[in-house]
C-alpha atoms as a PDB file:
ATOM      1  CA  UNK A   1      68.873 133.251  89.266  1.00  0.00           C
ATOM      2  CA  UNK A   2      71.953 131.840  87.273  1.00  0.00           C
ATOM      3  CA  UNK A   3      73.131 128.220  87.547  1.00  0.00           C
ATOM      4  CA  UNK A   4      76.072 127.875  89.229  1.00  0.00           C
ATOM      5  CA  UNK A   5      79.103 125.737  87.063  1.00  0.00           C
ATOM      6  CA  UNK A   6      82.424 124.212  88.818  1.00  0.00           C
ATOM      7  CA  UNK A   7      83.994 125.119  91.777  1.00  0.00           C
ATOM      8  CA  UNK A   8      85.603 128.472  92.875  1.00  0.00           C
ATOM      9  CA  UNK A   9      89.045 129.551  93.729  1.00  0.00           C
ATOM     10  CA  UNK A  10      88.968 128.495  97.050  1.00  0.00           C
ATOM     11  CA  UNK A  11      87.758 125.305  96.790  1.00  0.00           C
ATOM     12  CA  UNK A  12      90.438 124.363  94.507  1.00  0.00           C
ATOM     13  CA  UNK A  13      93.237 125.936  96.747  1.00  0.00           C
ATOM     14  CA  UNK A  14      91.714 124.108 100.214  1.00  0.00           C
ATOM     15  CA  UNK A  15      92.139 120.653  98.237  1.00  0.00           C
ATOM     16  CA  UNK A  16      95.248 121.720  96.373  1.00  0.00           C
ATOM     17  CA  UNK A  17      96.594 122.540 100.156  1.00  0.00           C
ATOM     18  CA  UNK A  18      95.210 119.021 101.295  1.00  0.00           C
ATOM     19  CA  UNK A  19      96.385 117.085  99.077  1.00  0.00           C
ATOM     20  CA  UNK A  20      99.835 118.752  99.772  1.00  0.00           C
ATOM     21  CA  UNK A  21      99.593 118.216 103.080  1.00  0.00           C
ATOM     22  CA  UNK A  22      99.085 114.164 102.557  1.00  0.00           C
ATOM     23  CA  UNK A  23     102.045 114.033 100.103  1.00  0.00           C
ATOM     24  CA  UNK A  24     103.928 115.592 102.787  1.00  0.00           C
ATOM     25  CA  UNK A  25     103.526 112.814 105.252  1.00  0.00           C
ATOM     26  CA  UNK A  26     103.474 110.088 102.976  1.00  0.00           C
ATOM     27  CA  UNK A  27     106.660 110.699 100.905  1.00  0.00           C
ATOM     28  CA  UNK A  28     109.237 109.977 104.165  1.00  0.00           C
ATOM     29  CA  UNK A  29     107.243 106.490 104.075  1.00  0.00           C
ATOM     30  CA  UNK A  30     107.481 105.798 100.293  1.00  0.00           C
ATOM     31  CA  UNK A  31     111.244 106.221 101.090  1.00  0.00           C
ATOM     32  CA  UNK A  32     111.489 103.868 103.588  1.00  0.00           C
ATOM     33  CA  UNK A  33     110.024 101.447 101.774  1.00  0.00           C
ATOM     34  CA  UNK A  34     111.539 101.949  98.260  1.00  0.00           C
ATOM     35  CA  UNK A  35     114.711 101.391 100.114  1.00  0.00           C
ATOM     36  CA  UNK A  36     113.812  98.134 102.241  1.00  0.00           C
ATOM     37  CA  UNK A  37     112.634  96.898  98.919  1.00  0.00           C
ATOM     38  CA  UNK A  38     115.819  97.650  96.918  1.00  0.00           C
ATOM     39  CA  UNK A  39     117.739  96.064  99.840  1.00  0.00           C
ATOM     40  CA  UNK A  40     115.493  92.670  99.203  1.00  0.00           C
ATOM     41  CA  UNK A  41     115.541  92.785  95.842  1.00  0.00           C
ATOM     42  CA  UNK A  42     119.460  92.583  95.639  1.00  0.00           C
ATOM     43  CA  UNK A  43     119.814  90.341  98.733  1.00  0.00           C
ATOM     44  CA  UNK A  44     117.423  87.628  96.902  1.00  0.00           C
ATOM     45  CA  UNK A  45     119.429  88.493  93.691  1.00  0.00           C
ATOM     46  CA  UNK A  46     122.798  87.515  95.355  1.00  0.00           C
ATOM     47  CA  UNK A  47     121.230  84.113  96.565  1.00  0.00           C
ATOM     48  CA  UNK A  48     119.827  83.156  93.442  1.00  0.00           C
ATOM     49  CA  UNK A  49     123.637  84.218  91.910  1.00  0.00           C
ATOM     50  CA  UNK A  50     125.530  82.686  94.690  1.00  0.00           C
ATOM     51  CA  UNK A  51     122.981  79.516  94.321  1.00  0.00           C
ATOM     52  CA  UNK A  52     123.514  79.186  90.523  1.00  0.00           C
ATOM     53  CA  UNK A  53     127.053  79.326  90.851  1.00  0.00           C
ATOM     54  CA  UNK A  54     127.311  76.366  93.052  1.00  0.00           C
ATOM     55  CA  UNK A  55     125.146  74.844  90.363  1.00  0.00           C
ATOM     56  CA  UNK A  56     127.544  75.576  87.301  1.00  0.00           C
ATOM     57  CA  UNK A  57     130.549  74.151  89.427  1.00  0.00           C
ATOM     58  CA  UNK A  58     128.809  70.960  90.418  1.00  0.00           C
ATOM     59  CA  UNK A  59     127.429  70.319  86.815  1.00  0.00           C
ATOM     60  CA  UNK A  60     130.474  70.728  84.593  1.00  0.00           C
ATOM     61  CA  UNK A  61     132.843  69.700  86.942  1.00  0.00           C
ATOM     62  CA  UNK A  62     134.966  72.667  86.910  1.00  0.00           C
ATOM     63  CA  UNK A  63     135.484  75.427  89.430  1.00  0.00           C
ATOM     64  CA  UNK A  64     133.116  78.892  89.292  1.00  0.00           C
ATOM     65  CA  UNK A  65     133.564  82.290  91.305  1.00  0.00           C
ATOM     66  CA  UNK A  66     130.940  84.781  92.462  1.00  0.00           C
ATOM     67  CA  UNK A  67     132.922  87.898  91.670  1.00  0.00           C
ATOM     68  CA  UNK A  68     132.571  91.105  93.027  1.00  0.00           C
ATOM     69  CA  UNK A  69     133.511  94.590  91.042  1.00  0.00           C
ATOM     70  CA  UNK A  70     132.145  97.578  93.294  1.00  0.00           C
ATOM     71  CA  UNK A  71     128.783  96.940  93.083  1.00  0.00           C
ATOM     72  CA  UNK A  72     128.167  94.855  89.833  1.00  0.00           C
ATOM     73  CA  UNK A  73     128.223  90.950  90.367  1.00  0.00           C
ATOM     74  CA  UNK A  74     129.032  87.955  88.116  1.00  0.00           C
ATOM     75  CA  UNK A  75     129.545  84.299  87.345  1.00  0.00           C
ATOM     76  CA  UNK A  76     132.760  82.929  86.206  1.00  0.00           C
ATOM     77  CA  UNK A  77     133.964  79.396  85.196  1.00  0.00           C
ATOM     78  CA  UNK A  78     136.893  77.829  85.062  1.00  0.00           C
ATOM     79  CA  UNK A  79     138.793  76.395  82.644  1.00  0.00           C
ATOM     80  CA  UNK A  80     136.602  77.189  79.373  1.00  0.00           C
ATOM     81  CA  UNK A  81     134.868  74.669  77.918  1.00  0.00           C
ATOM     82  CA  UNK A  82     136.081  74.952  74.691  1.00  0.00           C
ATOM     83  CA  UNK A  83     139.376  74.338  75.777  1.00  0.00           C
ATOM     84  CA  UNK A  84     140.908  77.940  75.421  1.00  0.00           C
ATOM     85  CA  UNK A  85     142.456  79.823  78.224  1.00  0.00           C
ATOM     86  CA  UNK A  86     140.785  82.090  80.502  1.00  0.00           C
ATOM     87  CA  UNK A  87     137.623  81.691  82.115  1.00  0.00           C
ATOM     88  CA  UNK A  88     133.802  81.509  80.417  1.00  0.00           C
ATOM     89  CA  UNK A  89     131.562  84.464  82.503  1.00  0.00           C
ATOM     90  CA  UNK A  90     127.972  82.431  83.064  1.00  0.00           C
ATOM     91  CA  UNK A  91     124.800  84.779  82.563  1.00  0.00           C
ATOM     92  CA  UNK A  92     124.824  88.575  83.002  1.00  0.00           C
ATOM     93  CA  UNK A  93     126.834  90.783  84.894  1.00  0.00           C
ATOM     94  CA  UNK A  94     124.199  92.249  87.699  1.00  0.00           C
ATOM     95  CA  UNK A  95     124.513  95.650  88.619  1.00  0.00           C
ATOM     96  CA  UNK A  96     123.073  96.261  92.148  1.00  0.00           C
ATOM     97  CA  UNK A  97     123.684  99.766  92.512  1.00  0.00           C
ATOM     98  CA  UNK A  98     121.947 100.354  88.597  1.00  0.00           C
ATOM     99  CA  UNK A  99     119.387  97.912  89.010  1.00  0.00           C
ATOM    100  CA  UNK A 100     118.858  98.465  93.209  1.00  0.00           C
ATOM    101  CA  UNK A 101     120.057 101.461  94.063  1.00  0.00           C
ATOM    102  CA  UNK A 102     121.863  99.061  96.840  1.00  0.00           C
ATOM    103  CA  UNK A 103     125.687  99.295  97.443  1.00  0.00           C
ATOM    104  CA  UNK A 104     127.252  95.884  98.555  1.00  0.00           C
ATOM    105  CA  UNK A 105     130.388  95.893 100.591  1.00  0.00           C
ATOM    106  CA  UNK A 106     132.394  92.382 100.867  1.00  0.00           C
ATOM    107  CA  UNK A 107     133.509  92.214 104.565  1.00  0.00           C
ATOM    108  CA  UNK A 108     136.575  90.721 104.019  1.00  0.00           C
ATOM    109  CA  UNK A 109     137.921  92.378 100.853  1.00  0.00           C
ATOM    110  CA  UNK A 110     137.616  89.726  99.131  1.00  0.00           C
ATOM    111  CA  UNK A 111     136.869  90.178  94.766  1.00  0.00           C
ATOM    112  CA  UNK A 112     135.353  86.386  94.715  1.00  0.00           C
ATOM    113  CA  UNK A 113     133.752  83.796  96.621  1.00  0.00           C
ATOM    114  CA  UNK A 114     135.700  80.444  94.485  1.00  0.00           C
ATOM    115  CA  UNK A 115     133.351  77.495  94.676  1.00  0.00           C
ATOM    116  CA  UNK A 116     135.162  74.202  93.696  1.00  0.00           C
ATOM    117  CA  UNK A 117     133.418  71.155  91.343  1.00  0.00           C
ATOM    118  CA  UNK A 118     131.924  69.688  94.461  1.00  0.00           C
ATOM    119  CA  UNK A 119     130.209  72.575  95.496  1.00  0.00           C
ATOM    120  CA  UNK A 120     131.862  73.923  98.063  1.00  0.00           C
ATOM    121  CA  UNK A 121     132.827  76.932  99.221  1.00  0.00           C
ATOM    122  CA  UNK A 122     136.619  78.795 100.923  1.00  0.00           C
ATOM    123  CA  UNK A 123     136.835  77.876 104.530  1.00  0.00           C
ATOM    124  CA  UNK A 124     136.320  81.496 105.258  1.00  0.00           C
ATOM    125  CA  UNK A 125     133.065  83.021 106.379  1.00  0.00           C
ATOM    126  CA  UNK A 126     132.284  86.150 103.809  1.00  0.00           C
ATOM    127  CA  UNK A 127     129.380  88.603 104.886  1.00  0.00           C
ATOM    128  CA  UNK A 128     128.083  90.487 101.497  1.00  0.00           C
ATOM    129  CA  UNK A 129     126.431  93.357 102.907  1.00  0.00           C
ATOM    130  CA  UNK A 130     123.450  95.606 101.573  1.00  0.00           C
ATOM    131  CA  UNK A 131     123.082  99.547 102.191  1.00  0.00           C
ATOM    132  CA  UNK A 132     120.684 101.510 100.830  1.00  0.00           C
ATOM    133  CA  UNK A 133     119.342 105.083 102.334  1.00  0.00           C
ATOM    134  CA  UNK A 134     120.390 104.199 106.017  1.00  0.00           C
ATOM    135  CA  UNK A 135     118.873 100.684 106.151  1.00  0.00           C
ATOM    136  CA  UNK A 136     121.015  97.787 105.827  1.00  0.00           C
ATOM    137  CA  UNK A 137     120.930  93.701 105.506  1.00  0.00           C
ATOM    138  CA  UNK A 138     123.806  91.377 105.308  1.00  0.00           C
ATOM    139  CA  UNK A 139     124.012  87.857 104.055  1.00  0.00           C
ATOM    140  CA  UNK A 140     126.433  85.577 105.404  1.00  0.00           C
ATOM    141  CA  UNK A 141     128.721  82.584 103.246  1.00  0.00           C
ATOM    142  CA  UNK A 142     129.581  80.463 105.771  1.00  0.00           C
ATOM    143  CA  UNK A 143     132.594  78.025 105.966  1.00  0.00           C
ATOM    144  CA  UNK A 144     131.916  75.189 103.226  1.00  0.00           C
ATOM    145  CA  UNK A 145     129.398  77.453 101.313  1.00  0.00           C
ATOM    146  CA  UNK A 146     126.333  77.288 103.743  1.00  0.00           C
ATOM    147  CA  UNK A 147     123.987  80.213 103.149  1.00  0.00           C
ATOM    148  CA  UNK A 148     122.997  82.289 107.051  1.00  0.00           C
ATOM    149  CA  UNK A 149     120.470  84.707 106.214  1.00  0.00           C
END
């Protein structure tokens, strides 16, 4: 009698078809997830931006903005320390949609949230919020610059 080698057609096509089968069910879940995480990701990404540019107003004394441009954020400064006109842009420019697949709307229209030397923020509450494949977060910039998560 001859030794039998491998598997047969069938047995690859019954766990081809299972394996299928638990892709199937899994993938909705991987989506779910991939999004929630892009939607943290960003939302800890616009604290640690918002956060750093209260710290670049209170440590040189000069006013900074959180702006907004569709879905890219950034730092700005203001007036330059060299002395020139305009404004000095701190760090990188942070693409949220690129980098997070997250689009951020500003509630209030606004392009900037202006933080002055001491730290503080408008007297307007601004709600940055987070949508990514249905799900959505918000963060909240309270009057005076207090963060409400």
């Amino acid at each position: 009698m001859r030794e039998r080698r491998g598997f047969s057609l069938i047995e690859l096509l019954v766990v081809v078809v299972l394996i299928g089968i638990l892709v199937l069910l899994g993938f909705p879940r991987l989506q779910v997830a991939l999004s929630k995480a892009g939607i943290r990701n960003a939302k800890s990404t616009l604290l640690t931006m918002y956060t750093r540019t209260k710290s670049v107003a209170t440590e040189s004394s000069r006013s900074a903005k959180l702006n907004f441009a569709g879905n890219v954020v950034y730092i700005t400064a203001s007036p330059r320390l060299n002395g020139g006109a305009g404004v000095d842009t701190v760090g990188q420019r942070m693409n949220l949609a690129g980098n997070y697949g997250v689009t951020l709307t500003v509630s209030t229209g606004a392009t900037s949230i202006d933080v002055d030397p001491r730290g503080l923020a408008g007297s307007s509450t601004t709600y940055l919020i987070l949508t990514r494949g249905g799900y959505r977060d918000s963060l909240t910039i309270a009057p005076f610059g207090r963060i409400i998560q």
